[in-house]
C-alpha atoms as a PDB file:
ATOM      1  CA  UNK A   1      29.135  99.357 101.194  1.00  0.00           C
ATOM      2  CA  UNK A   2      29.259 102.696 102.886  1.00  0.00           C
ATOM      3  CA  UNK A   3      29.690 105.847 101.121  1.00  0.00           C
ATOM      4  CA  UNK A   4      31.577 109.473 101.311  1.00  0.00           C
ATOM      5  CA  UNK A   5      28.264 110.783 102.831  1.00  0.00           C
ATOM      6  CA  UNK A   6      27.258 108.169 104.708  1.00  0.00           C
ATOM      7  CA  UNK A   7      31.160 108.087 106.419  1.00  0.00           C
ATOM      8  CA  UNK A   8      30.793 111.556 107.364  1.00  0.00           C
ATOM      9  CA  UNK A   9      27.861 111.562 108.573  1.00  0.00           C
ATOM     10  CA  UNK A  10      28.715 108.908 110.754  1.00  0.00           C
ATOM     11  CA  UNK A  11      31.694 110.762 111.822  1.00  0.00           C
ATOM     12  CA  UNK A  12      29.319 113.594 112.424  1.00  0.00           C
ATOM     13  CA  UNK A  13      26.938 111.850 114.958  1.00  0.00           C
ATOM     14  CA  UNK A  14      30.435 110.139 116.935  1.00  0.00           C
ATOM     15  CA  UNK A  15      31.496 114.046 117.227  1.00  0.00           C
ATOM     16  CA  UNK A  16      28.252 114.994 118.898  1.00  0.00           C
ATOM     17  CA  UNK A  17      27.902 111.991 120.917  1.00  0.00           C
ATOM     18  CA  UNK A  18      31.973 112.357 121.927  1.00  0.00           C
ATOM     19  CA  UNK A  19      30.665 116.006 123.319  1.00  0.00           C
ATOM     20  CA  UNK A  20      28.723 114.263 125.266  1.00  0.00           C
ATOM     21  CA  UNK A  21      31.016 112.088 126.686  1.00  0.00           C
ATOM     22  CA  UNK A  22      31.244 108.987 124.651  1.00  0.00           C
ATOM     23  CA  UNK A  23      34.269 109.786 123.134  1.00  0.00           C
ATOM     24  CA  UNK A  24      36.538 107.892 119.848  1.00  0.00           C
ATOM     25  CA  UNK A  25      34.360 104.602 120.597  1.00  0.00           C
ATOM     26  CA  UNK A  26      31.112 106.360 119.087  1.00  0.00           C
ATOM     27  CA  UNK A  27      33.489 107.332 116.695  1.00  0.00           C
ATOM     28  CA  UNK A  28      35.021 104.354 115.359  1.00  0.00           C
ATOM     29  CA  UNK A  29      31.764 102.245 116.054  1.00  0.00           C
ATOM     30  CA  UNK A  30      29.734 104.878 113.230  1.00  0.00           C
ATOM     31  CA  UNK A  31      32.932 104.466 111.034  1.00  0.00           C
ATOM     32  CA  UNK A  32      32.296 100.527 111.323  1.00  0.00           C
ATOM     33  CA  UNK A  33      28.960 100.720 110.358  1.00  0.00           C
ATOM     34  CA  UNK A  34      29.000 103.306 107.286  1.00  0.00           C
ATOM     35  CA  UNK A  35      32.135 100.785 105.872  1.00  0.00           C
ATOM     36  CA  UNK A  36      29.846  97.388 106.960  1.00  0.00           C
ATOM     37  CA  UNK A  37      26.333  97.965 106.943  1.00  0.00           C
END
């Protein structure tokens, strides 16, 4: 199961990816794979 750290850092790499243009998809796909690995 995913962790604190592992959720944000997840959350981290959607921000930088929704700078470059990818948006709340990268987003919520990280936060789908820190909760199921």
């Amino acid at each position: 199961m995913g962790s604190l750290t592992e959720i944000m850092m997840a959350a981290i790499a959607g921000l930088g990816s929704a700078v470059e243009g990818d948006g709340l998809l990268a987003v919520f796909l990280g936060s789908v794979e820190a909760f199921f690995p």
